[in-house]
PDB file of N, CA and C in Angstrom:
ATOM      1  N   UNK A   1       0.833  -1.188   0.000  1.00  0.00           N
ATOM      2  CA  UNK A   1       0.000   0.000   0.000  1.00  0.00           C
ATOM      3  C   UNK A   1       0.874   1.247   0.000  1.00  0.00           C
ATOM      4  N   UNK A   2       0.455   2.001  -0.338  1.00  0.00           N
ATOM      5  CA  UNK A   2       1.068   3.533  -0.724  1.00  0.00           C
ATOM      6  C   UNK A   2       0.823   4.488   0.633  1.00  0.00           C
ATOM      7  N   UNK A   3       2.330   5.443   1.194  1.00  0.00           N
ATOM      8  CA  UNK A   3       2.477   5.727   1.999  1.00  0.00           C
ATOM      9  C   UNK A   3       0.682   6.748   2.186  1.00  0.00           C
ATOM     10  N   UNK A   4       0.493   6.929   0.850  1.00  0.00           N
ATOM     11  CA  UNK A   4      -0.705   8.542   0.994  1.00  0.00           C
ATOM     12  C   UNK A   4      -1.929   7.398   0.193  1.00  0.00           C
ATOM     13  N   UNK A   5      -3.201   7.789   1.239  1.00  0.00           N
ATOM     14  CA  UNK A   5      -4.292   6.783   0.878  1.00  0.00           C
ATOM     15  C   UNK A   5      -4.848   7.575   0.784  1.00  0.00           C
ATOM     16  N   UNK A   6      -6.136   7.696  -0.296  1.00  0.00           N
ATOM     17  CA  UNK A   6      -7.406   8.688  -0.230  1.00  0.00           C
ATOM     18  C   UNK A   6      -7.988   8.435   0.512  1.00  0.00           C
ATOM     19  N   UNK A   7      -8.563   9.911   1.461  1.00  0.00           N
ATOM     20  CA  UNK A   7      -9.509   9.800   2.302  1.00  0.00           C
ATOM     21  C   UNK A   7     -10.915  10.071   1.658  1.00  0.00           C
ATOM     22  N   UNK A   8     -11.558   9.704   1.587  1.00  0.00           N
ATOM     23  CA  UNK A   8     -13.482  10.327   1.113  1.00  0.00           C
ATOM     24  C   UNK A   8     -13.722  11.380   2.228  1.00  0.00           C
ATOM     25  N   UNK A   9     -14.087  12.408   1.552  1.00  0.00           N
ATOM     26  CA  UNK A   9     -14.946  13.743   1.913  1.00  0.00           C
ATOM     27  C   UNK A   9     -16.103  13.263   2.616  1.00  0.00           C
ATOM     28  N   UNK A  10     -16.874  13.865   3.311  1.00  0.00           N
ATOM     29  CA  UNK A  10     -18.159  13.627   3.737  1.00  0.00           C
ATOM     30  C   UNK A  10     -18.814  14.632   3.278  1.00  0.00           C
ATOM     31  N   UNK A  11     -18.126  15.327   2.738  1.00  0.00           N
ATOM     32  CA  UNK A  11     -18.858  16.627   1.939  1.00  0.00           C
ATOM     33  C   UNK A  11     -18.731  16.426   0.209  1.00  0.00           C
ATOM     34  N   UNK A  12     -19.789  16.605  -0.652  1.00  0.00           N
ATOM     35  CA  UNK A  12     -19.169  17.189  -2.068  1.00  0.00           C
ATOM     36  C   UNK A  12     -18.173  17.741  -2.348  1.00  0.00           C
ATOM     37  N   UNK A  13     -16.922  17.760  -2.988  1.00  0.00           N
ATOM     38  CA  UNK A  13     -15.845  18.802  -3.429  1.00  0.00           C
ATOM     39  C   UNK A  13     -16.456  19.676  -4.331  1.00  0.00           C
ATOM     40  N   UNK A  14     -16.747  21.012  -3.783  1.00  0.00           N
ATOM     41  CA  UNK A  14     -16.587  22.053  -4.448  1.00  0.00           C
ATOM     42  C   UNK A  14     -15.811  22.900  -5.360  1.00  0.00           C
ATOM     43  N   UNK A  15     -16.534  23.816  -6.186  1.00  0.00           N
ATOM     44  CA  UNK A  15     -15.623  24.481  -6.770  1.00  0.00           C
ATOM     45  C   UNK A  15     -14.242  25.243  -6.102  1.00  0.00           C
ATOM     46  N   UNK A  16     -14.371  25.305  -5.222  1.00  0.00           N
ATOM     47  CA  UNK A  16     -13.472  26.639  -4.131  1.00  0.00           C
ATOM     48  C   UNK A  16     -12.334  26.119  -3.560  1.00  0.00           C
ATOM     49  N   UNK A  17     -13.296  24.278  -3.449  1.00  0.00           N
ATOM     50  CA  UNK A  17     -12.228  23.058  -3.139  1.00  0.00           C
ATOM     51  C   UNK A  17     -10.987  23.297  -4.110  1.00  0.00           C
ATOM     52  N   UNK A  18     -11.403  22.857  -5.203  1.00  0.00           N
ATOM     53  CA  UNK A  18     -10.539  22.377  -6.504  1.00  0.00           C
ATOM     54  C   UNK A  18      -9.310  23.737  -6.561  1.00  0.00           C
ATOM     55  N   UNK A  19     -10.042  25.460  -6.509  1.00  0.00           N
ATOM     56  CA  UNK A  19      -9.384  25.930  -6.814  1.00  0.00           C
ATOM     57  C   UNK A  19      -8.648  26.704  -5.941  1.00  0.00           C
ATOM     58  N   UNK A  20      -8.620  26.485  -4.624  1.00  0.00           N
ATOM     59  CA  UNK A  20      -7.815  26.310  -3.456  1.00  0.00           C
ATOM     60  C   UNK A  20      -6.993  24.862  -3.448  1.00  0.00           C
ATOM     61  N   UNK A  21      -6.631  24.090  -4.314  1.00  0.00           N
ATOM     62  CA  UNK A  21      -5.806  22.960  -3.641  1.00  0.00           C
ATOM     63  C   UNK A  21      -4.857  23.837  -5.322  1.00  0.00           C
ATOM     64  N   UNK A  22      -5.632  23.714  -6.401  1.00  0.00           N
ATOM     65  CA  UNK A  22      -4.549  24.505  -7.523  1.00  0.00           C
ATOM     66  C   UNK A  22      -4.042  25.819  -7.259  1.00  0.00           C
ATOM     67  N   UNK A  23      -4.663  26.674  -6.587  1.00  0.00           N
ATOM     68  CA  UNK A  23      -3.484  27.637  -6.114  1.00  0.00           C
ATOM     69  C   UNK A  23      -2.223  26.946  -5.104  1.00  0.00           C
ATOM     70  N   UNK A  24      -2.817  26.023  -4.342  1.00  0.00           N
ATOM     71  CA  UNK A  24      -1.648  25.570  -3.299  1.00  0.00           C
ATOM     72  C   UNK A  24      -0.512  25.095  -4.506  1.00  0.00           C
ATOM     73  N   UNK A  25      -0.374  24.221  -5.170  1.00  0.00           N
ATOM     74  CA  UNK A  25      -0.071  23.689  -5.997  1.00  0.00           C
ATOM     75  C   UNK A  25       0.508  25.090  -7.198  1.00  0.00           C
ATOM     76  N   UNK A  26       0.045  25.608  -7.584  1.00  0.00           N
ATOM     77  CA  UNK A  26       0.826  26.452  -8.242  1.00  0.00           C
ATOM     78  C   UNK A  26       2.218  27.516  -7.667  1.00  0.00           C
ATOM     79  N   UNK A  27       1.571  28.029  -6.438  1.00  0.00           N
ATOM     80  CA  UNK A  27       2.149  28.486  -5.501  1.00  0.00           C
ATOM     81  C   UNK A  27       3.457  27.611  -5.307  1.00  0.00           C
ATOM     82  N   UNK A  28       3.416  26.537  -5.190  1.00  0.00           N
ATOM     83  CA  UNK A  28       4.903  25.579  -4.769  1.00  0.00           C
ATOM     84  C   UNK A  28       5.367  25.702  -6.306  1.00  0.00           C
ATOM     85  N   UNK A  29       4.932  25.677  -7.545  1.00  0.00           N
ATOM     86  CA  UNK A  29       5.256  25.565  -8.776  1.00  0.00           C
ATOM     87  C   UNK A  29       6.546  27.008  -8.980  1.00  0.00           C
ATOM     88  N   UNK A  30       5.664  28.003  -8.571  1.00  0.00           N
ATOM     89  CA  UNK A  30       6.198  29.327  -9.074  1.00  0.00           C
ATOM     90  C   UNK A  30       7.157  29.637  -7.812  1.00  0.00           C
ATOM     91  N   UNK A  31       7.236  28.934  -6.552  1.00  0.00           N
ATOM     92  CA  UNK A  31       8.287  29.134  -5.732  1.00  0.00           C
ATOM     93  C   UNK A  31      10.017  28.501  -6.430  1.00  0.00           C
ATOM     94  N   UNK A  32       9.189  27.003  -6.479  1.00  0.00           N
ATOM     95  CA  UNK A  32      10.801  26.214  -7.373  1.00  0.00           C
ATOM     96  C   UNK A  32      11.202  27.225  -9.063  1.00  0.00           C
ATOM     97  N   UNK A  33      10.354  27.652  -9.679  1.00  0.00           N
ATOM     98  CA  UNK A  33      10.544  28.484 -10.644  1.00  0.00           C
ATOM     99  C   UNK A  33      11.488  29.116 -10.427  1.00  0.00           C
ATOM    100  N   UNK A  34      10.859  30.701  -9.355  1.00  0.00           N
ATOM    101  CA  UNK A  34      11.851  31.639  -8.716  1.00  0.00           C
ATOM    102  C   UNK A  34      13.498  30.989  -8.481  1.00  0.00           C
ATOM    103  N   UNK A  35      13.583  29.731  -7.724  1.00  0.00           N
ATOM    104  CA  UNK A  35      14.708  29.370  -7.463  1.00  0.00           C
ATOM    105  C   UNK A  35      15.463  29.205  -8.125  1.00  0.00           C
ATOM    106  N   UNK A  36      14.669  28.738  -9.349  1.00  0.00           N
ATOM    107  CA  UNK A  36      15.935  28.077 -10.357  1.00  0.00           C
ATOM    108  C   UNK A  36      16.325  29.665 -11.060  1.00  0.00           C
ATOM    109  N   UNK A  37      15.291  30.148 -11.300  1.00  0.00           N
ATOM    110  CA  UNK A  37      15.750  31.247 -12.182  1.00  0.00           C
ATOM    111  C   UNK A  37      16.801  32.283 -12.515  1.00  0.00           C
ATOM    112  N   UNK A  38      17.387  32.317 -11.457  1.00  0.00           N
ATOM    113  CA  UNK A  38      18.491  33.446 -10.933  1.00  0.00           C
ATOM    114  C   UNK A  38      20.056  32.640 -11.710  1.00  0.00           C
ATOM    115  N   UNK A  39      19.705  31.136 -11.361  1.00  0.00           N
ATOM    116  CA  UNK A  39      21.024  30.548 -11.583  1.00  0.00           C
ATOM    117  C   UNK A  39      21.309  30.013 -13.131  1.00  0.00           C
ATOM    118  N   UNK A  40      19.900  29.707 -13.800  1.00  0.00           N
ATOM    119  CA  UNK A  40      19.733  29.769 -15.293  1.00  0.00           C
ATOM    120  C   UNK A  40      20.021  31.284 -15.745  1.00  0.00           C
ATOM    121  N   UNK A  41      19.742  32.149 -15.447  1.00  0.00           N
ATOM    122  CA  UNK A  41      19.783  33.497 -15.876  1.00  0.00           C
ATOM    123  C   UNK A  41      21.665  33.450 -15.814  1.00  0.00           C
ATOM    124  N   UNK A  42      22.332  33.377 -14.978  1.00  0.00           N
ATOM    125  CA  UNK A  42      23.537  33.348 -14.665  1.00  0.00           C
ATOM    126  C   UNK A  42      24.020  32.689 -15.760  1.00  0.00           C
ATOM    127  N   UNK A  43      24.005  31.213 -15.631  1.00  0.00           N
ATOM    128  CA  UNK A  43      24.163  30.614 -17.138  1.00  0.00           C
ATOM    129  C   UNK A  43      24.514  30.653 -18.210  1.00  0.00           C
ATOM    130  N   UNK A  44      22.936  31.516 -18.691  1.00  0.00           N
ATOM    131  CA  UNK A  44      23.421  31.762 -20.252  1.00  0.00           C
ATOM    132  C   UNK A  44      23.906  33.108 -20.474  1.00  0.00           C
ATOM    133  N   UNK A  45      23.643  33.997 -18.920  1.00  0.00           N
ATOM    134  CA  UNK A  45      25.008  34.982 -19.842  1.00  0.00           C
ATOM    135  C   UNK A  45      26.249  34.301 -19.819  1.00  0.00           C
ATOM    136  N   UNK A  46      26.743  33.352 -19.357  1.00  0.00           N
ATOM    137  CA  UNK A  46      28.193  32.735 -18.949  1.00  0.00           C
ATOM    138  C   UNK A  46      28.329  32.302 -20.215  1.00  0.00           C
ATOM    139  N   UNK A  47      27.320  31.583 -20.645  1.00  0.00           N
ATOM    140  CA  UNK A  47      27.526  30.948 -22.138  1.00  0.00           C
ATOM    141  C   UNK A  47      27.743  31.700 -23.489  1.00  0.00           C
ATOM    142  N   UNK A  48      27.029  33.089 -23.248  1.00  0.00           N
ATOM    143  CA  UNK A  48      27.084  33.671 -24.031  1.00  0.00           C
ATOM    144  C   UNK A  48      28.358  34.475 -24.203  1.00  0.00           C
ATOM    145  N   UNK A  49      28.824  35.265 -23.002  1.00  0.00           N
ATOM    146  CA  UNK A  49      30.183  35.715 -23.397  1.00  0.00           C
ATOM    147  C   UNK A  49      31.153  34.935 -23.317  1.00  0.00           C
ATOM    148  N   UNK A  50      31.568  33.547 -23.051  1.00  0.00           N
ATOM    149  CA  UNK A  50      32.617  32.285 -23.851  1.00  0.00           C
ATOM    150  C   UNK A  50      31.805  32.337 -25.478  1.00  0.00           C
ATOM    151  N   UNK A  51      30.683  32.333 -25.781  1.00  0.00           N
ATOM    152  CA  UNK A  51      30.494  32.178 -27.430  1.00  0.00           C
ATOM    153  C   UNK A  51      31.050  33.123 -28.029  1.00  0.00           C
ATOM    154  N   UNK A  52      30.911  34.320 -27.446  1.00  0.00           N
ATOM    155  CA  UNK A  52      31.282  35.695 -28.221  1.00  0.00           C
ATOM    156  C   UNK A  52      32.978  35.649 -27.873  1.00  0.00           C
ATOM    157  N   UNK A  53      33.485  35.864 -27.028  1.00  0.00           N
ATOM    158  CA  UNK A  53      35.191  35.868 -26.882  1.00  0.00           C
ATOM    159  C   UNK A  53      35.740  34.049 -27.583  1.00  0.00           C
ATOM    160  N   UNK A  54      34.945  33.230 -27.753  1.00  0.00           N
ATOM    161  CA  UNK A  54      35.378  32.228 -29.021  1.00  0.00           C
ATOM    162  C   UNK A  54      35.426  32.570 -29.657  1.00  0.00           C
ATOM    163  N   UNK A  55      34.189  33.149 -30.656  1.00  0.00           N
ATOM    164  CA  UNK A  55      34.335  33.531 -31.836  1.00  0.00           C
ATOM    165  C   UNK A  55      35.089  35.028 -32.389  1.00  0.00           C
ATOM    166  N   UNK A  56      35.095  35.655 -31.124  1.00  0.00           N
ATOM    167  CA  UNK A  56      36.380  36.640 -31.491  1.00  0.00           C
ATOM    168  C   UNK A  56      37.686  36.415 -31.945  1.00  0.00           C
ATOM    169  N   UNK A  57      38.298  35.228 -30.849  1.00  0.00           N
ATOM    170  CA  UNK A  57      39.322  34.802 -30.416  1.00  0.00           C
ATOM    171  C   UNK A  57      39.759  33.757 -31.800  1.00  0.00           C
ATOM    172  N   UNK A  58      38.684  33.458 -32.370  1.00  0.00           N
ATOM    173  CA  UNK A  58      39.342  32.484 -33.442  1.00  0.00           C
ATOM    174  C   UNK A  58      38.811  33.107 -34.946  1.00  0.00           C
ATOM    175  N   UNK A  59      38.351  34.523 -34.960  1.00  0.00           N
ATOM    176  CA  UNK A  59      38.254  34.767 -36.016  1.00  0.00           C
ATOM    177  C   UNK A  59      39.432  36.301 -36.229  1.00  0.00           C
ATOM    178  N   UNK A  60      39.691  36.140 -35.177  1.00  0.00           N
ATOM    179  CA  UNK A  60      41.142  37.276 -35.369  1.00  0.00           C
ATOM    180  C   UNK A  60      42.019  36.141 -35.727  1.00  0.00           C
ATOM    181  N   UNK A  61      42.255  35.212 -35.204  1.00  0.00           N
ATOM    182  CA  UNK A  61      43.363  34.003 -35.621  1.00  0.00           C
ATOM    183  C   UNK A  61      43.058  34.002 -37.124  1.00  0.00           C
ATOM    184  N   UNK A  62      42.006  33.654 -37.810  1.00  0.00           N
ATOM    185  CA  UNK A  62      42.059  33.169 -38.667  1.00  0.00           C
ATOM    186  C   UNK A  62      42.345  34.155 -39.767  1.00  0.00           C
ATOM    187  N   UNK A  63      42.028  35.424 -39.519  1.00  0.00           N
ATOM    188  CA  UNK A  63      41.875  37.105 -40.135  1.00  0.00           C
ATOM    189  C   UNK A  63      44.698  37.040 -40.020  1.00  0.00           C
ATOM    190  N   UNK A  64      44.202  36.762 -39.023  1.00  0.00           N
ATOM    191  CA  UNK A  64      46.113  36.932 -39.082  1.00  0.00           C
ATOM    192  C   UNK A  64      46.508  35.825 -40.541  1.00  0.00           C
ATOM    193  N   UNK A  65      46.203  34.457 -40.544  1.00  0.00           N
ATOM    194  CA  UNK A  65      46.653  33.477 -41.213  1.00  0.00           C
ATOM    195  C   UNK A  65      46.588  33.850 -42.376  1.00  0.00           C
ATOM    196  N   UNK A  66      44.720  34.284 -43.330  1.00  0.00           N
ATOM    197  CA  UNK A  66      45.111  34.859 -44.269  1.00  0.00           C
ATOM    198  C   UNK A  66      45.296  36.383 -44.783  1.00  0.00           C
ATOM    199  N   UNK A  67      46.115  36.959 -43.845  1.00  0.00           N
ATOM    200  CA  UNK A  67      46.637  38.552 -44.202  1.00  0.00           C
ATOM    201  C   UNK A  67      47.610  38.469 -45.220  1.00  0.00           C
ATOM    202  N   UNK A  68      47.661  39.331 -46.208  1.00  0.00           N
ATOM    203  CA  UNK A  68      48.503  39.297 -47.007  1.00  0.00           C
ATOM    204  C   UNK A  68      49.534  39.885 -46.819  1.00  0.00           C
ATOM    205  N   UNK A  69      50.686  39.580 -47.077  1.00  0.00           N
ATOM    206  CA  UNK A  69      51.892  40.361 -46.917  1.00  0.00           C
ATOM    207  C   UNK A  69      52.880  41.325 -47.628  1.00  0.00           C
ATOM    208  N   UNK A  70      52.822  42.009 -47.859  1.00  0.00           N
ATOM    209  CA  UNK A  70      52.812  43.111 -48.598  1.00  0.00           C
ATOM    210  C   UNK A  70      54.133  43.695 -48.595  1.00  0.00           C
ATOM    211  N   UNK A  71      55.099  43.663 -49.249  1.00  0.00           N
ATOM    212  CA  UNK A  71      56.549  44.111 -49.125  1.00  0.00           C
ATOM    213  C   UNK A  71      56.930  45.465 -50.382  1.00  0.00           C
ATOM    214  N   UNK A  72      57.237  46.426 -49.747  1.00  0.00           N
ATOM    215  CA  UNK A  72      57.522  47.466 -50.851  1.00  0.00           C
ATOM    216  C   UNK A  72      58.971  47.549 -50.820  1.00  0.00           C
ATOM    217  N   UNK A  73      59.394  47.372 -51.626  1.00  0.00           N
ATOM    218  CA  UNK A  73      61.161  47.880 -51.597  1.00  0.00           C
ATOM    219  C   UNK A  73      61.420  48.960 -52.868  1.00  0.00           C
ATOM    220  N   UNK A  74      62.061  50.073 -52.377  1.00  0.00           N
ATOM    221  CA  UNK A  74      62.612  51.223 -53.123  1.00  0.00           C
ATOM    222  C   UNK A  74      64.141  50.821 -53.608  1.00  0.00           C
ATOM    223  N   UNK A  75      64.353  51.077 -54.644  1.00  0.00           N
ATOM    224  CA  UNK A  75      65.580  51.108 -55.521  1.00  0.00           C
ATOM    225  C   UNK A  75      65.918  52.605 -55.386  1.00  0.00           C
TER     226      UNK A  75
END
């Protein structure tokens, strides 16, 4: 048997029922939300400036490799 057993109401469940147990229930939803949020937010800026200083970082490399080299000599 399962630690949580239904109990029967002696009353009808009401509307007020239903939407008092879904606020309880949302309420815990949008608490774990809040939590996570701060540290996802953190995240993808982290991700984002390693994408951007990568693609800096290897498109100056690649901008050096093919530079042309250009030699003037005067007689």
């Amino acid at each position: 048997m399962s630690a949580k057993t239904a109990v029967l109401p002696d009353r009808k469940i009401t509307r007020d029922d239903i939407e008092a147990k879904l606020q309880e229930l949302r309420g815990e939803v949008d608490q774990r939300a809040e939590a996570v949020k701060v540290p996802a937010i953190a995240i993808a800026v982290g991700v984002a400036v390693v994408t951007i200083a990568a693609a800096y970082l290897l498109g100056r490399r690649r901008g050096r490799k093919r530079q042309t080299v250009l030699e003037i000599r005067r007689f």
